[in-house]
Protein backbone atom coordinates (compact mmCIF):
# COMPACT_ATOMS: atom_id res chain seq x y z
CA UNK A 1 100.99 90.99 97.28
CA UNK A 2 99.10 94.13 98.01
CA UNK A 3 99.11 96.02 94.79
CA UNK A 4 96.48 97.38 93.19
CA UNK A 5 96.29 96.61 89.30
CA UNK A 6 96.19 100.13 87.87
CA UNK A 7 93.64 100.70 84.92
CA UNK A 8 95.89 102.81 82.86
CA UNK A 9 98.66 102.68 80.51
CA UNK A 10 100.39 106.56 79.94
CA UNK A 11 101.79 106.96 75.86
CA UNK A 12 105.57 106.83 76.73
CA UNK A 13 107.93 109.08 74.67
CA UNK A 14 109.48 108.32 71.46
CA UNK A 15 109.94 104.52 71.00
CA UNK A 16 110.43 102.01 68.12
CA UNK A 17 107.57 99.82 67.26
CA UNK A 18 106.85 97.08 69.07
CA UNK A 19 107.87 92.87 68.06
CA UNK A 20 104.92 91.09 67.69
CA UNK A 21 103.16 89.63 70.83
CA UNK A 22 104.29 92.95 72.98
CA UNK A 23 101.83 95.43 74.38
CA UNK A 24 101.11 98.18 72.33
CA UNK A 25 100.64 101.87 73.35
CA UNK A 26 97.65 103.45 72.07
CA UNK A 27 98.71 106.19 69.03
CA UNK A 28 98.97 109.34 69.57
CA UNK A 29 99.26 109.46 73.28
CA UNK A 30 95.54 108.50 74.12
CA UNK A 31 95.16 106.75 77.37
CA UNK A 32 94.10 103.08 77.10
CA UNK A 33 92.09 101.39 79.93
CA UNK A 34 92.87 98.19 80.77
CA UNK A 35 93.17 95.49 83.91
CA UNK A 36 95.31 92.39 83.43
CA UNK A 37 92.86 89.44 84.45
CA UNK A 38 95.25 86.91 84.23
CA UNK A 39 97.72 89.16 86.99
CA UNK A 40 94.23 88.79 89.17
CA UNK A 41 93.56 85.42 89.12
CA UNK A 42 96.85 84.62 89.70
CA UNK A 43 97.42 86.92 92.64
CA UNK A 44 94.01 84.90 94.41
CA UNK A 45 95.81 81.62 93.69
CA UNK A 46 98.62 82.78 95.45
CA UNK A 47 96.77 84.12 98.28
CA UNK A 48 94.84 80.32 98.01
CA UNK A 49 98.12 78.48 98.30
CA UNK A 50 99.59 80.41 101.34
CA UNK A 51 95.89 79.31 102.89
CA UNK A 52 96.42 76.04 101.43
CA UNK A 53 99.73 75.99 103.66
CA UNK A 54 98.31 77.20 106.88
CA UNK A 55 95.39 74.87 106.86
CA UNK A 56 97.00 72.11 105.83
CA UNK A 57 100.42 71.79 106.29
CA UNK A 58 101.89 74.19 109.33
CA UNK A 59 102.71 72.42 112.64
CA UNK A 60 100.97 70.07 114.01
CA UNK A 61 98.56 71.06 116.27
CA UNK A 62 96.08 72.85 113.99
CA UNK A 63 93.77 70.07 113.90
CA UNK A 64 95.09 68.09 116.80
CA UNK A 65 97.22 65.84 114.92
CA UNK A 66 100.33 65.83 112.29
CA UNK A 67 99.29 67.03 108.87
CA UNK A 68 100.29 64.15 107.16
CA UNK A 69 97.61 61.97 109.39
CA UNK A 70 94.87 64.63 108.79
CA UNK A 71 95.01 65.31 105.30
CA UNK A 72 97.40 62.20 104.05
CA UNK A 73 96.96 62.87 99.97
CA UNK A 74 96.50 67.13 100.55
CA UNK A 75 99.18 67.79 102.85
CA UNK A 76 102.14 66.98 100.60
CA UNK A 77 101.27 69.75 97.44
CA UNK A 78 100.32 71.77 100.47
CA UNK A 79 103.66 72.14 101.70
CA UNK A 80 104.62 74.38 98.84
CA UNK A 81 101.91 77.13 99.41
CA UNK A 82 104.69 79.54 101.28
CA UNK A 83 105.89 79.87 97.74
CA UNK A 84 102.77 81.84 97.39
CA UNK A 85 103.87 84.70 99.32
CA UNK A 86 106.99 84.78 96.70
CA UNK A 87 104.84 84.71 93.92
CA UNK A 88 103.07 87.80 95.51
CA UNK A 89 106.55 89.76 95.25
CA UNK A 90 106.85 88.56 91.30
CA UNK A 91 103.52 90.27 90.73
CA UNK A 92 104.09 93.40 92.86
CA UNK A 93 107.50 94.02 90.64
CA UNK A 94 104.97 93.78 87.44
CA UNK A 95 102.25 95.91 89.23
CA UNK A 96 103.56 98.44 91.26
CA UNK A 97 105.81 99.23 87.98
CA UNK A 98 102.43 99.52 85.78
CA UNK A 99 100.83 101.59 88.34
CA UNK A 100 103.22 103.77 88.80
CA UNK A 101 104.03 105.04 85.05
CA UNK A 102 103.25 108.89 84.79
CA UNK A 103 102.57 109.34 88.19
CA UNK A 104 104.72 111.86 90.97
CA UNK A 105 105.64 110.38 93.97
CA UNK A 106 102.36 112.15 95.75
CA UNK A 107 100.08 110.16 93.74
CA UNK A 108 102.29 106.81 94.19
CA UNK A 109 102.29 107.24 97.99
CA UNK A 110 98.43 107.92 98.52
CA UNK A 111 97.73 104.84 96.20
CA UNK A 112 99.73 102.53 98.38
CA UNK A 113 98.20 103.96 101.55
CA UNK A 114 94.81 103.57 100.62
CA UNK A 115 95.63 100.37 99.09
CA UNK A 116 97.43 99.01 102.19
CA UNK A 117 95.62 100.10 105.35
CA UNK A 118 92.08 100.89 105.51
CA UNK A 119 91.27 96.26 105.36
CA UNK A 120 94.97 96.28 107.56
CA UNK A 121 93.32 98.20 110.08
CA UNK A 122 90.15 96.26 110.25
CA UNK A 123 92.41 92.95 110.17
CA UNK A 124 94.11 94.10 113.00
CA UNK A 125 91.40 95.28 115.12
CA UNK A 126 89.37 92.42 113.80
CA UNK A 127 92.04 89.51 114.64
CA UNK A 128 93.21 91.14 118.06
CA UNK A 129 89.13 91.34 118.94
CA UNK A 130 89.06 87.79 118.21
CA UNK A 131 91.93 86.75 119.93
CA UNK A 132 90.67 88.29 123.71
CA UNK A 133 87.04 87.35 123.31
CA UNK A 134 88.41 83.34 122.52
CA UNK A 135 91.71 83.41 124.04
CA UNK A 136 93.98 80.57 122.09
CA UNK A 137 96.60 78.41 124.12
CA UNK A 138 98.92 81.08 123.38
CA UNK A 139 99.35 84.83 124.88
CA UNK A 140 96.99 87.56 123.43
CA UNK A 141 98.27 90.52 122.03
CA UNK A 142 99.08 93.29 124.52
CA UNK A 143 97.26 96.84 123.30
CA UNK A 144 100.19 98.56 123.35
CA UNK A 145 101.10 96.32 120.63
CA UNK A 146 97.90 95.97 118.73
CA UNK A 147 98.52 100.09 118.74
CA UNK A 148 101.98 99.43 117.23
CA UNK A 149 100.69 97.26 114.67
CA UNK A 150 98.80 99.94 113.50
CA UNK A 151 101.57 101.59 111.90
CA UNK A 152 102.35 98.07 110.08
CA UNK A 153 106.07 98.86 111.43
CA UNK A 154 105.56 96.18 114.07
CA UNK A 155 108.75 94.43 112.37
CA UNK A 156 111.44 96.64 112.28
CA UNK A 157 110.43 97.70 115.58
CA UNK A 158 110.54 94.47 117.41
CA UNK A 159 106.90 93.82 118.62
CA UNK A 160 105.35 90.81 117.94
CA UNK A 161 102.37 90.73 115.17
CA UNK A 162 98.91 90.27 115.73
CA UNK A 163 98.86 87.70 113.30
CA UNK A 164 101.72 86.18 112.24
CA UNK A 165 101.21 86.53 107.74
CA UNK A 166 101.72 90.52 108.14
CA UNK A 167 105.70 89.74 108.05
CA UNK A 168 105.75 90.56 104.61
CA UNK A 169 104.12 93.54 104.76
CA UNK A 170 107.55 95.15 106.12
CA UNK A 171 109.54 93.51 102.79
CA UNK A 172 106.51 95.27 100.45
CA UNK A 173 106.95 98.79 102.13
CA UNK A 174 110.13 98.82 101.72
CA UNK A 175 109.76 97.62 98.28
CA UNK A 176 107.54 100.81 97.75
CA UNK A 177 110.04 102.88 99.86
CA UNK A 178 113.22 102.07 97.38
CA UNK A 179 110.99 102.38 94.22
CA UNK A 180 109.98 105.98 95.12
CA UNK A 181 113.03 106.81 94.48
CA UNK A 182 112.73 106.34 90.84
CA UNK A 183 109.31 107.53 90.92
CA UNK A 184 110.45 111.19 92.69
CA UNK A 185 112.66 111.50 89.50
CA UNK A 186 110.43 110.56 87.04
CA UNK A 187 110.09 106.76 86.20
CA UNK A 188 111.04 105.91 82.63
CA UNK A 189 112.09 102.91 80.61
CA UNK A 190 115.88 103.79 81.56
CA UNK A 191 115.53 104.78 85.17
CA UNK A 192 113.37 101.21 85.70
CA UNK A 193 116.34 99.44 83.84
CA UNK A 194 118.71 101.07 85.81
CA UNK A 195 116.94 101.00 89.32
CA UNK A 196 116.65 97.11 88.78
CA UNK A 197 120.81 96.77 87.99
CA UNK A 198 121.88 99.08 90.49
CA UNK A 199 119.82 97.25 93.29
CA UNK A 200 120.66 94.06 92.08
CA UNK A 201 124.27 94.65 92.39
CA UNK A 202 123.73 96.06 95.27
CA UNK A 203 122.07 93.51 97.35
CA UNK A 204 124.97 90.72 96.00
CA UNK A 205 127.29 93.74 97.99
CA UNK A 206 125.39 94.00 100.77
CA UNK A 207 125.00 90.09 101.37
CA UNK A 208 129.00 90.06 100.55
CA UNK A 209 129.53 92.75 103.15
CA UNK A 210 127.29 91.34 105.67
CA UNK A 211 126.01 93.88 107.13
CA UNK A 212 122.52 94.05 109.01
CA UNK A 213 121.63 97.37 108.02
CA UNK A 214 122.03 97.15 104.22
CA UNK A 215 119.95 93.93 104.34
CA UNK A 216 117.55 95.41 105.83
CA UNK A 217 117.20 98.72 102.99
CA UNK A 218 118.38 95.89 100.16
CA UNK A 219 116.36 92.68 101.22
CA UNK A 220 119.23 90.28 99.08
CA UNK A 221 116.99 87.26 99.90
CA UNK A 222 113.93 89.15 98.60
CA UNK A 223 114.97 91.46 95.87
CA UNK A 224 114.98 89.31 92.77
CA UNK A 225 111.35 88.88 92.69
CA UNK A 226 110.88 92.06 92.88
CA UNK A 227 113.47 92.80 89.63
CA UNK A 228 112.28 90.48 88.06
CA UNK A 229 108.57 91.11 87.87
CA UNK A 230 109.66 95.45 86.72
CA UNK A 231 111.42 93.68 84.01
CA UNK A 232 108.40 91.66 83.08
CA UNK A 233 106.42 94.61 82.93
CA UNK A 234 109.26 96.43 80.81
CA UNK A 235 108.55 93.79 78.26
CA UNK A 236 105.46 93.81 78.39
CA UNK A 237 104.94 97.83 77.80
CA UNK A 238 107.81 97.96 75.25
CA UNK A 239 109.28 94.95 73.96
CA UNK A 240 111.82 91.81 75.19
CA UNK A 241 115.70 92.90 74.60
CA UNK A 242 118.55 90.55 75.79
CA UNK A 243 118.82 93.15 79.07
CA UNK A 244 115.62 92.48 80.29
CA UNK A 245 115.53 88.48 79.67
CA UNK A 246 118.83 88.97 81.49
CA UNK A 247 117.40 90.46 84.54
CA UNK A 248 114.83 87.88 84.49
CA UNK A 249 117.15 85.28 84.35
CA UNK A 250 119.79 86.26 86.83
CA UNK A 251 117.24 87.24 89.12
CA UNK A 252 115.77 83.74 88.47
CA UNK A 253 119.00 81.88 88.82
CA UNK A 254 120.02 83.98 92.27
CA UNK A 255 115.76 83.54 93.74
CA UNK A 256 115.58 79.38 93.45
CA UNK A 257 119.24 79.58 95.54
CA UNK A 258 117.46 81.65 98.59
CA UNK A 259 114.18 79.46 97.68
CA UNK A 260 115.82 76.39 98.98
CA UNK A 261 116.94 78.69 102.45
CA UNK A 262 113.56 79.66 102.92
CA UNK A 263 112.09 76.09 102.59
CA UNK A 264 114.37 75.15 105.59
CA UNK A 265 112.31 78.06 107.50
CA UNK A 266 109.31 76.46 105.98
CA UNK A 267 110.12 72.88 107.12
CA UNK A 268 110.45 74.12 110.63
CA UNK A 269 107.17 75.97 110.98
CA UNK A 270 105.61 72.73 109.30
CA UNK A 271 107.59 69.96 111.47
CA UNK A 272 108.16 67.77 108.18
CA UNK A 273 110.68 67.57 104.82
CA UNK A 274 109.63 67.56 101.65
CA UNK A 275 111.73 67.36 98.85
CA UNK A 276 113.23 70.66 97.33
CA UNK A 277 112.82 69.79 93.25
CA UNK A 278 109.06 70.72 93.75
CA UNK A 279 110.25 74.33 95.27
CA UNK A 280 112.18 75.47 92.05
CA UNK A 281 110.05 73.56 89.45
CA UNK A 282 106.93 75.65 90.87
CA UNK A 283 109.08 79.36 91.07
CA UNK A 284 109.45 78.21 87.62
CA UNK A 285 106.13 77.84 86.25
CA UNK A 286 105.50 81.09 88.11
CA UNK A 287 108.06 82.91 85.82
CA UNK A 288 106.86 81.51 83.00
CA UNK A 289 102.95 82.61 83.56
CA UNK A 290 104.01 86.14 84.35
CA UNK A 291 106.55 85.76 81.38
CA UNK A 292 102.97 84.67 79.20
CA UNK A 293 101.24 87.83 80.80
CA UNK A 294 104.07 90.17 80.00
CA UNK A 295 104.50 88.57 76.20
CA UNK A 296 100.60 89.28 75.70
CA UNK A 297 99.67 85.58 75.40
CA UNK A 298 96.74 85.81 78.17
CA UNK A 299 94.92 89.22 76.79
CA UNK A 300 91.52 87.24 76.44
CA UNK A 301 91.82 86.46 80.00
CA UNK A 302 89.43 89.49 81.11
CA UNK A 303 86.52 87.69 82.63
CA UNK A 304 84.60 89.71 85.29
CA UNK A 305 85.58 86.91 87.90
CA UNK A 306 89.11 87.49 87.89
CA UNK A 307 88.61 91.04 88.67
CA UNK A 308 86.48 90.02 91.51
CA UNK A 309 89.47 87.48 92.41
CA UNK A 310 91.83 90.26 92.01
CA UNK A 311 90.07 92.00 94.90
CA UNK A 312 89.60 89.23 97.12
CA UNK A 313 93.38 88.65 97.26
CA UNK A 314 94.57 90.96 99.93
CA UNK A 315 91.66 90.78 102.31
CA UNK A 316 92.03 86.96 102.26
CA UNK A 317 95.44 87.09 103.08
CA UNK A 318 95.20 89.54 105.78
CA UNK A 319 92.51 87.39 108.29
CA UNK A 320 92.48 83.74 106.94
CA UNK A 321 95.24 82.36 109.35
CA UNK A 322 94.88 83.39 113.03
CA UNK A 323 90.98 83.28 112.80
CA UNK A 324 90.90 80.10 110.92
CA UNK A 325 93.23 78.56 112.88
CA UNK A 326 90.92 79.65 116.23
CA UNK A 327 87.42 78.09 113.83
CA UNK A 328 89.44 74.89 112.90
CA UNK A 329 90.82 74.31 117.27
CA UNK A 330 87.25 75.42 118.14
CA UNK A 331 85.35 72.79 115.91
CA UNK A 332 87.96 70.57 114.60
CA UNK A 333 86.26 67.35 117.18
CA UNK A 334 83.07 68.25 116.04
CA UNK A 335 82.58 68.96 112.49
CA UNK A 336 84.18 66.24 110.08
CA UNK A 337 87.56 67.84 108.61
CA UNK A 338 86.36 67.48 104.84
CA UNK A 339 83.82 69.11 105.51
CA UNK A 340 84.81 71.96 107.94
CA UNK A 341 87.68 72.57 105.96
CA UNK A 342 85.99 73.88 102.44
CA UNK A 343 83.23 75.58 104.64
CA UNK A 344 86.33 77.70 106.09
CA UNK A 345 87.80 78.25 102.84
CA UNK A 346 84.49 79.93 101.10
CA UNK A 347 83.55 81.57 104.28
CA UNK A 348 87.01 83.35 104.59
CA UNK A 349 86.24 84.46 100.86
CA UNK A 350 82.76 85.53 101.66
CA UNK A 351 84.49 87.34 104.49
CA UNK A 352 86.87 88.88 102.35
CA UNK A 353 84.44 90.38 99.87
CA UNK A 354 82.85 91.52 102.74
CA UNK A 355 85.79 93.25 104.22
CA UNK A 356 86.43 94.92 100.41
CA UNK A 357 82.68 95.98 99.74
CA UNK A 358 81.96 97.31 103.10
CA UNK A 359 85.47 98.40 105.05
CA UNK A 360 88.04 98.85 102.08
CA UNK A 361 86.12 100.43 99.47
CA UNK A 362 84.47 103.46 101.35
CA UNK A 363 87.59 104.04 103.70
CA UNK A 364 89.87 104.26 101.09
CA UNK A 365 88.07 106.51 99.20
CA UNK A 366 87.99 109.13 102.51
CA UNK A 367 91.35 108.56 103.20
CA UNK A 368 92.44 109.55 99.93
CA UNK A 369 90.52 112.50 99.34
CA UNK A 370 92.28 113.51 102.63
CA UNK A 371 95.61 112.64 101.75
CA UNK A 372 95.49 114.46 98.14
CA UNK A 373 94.04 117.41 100.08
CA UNK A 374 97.12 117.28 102.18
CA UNK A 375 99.47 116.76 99.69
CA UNK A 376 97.93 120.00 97.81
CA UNK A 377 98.80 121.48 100.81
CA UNK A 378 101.90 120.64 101.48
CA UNK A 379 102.86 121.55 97.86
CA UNK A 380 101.78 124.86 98.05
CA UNK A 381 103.50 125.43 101.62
């Protein structure tokens, strides 16, 4: 959800040529420059349906009435935006794979810290700020736990977040964590392939086993995205073999049977059923546009907007749902719903380019000029 799409593609070593419809690798090991538009669009339509859900089709006190009364045609397609957040972990496999080719495990840690925190932080502060100057019905975030949030470890430590969408934040670190393994070795075609077997196997072990602490390192529910977006981007910097369409498949096959487990969770946050053919049907069509962006069926799909969309995605997702909830409770009696509800929507993008521009841009850039200065540092003892 919170990858960066990397600009460049490193000349692998020796390799056959590729079947037509694959990515090619520039001859003669020149670096090629690229950004996968299609990978950005799609990431802000997944951070539009997980909005989509929270606006729309969580509890039922958002607007002061069920979901189903307030928006009666909306709330129903609505239901499905969690699956956003799932489509989030497809891409990162694809991304975080892309970005990571040629790179040591220095490089691969400052990019995901200046990626992640500098709009985190803000969020945070931002949402918390919020929260004690317009105190909702609920309690407000203690500072000692705003502090720990911080450290986006709020999860595994047991304090409560400051808004409840960072929750996956903890399943993308450790994501990173795991795939830094490979990386500290040197990530290649085989090492990927393997990495993606051996942790698949391994999560079906550790749910066997049952045991709390290899869930947590393995993530069994979560994995499969994950593997299965590497092996996308396997095909799509090589070529499809029957191994990787068999990742992709397995990992498909074991995903839609934790799908319909997490739409239980879903149903309860939302305080409604809906039926569970639309939940697999829609993790399908997401396989099969990442599938078309691995294949090299959506390389005309490099508009400038979809870069800007690309951009957009993880500041939206970061302050759209405590602070939107607080606009929609605060105005929800006097501002017509059709109407306050778009308003929200392009001001939390207008936000969120703000955030980016202003807040992500110039912070990240300090932070990692500090980080690669400490990294020199600590390489040279």
């Amino acid at each position: 959800m919170h990858s960066t799409l990397p600009v460049q593609h490193e000349q692998p070593g020796a390799r056959t040529e590729p079947a037509p419809g694959t990515a090619r690798e520039p001859a003669g090991g020149a670096a090629r420059h690229t950004r996968l538009g299609a990978l950005d669009g799609l990431r802000l339509c997944a951070a539009l349906m997980v909005v989509a859900y929270h606006y729309l089709a969580f509890g039922s006190g958002v607007w002061g009435r069920p979901a189903a009364e307030a928006f009666p045609t909306a709330h129903l397609p609505a239901s499905y935006g969690w699956l956003g957040v799932q489509l989030f972990f497809l891409i990162s496999g694809f991304v975080i794979c892309m970005s990571c080719w040629g790179k040591g495990v220095g490089q691969f840690a400052v990019s995901r810290v200046t990626r992640l925190f500098p709009a985190y932080w803000f969020a945070v502060l931002a949402v918390a700020l919020a929260v004690h100057l317009w105190p909702p019905g609920g309690e407000t975030p203690e500072p000692s736990d705003i502090a720990v949030n911080l450290t986006m470890l709020q999860s595994p430590l047991g304090v409560d977040p400051v808004d409840g969408v960072y929750w996956t934040l903890w399943i993308e670190l450790r994501f990173y964590l795991l795939f830094a393994l490979v990386v500290r070795k040197g990530l290649t075609y085989g090492r990927a392939v393997g990495f993606c077997v051996i942790w698949a196997v391994a999560a079906a072990v550790a749910r066997a086993v049952d045991n709390p602490v290899l869930d947590q390192v393995l993530m069994p529910e979560d994995c499969w995205f994950f593997i299965a977006g590497i092996a996308f981007y396997l095909m799509h910097r090589f070529r499809p073999n029957l191994v990787l369409w068999l990742l992709v498949t397995g990992s498909f096959v074991v995903a839609q049977h934790y799908l319909l487990i997490a739409q239980a969770r879903a149903e309860g946050h939302m305080g409604h059923r809906v039926p569970q053919w639309p939940t697999v049907a829609l993790m399908a069509f997401f396989f099969l546009v990442v599938m078309a962006v691995a294949l090299g069926w959506t390389r005309r799909l490099e508009w400038r907007p979809l870069t800007t969309a690309g951009v957009l995605t993880y500041p939206l997702y970061l302050i759209h749902e405590r602070l939107g909830w607080m606009v929609i409770e605060h105005n929800a009696d006097r501002v017509p719903r059709h109407v306050l509800l778009p308003a929200l929507v392009l001001t939390m993008l207008l936000a969120a380019w703000l955030v980016h521009r202003l807040v992500e841009r110039p912070l990240a850039g300090a932070l990692g000029r500090g980080l690669r200065r400490a990294v020199t540092d600590i390489r040279s003892g």
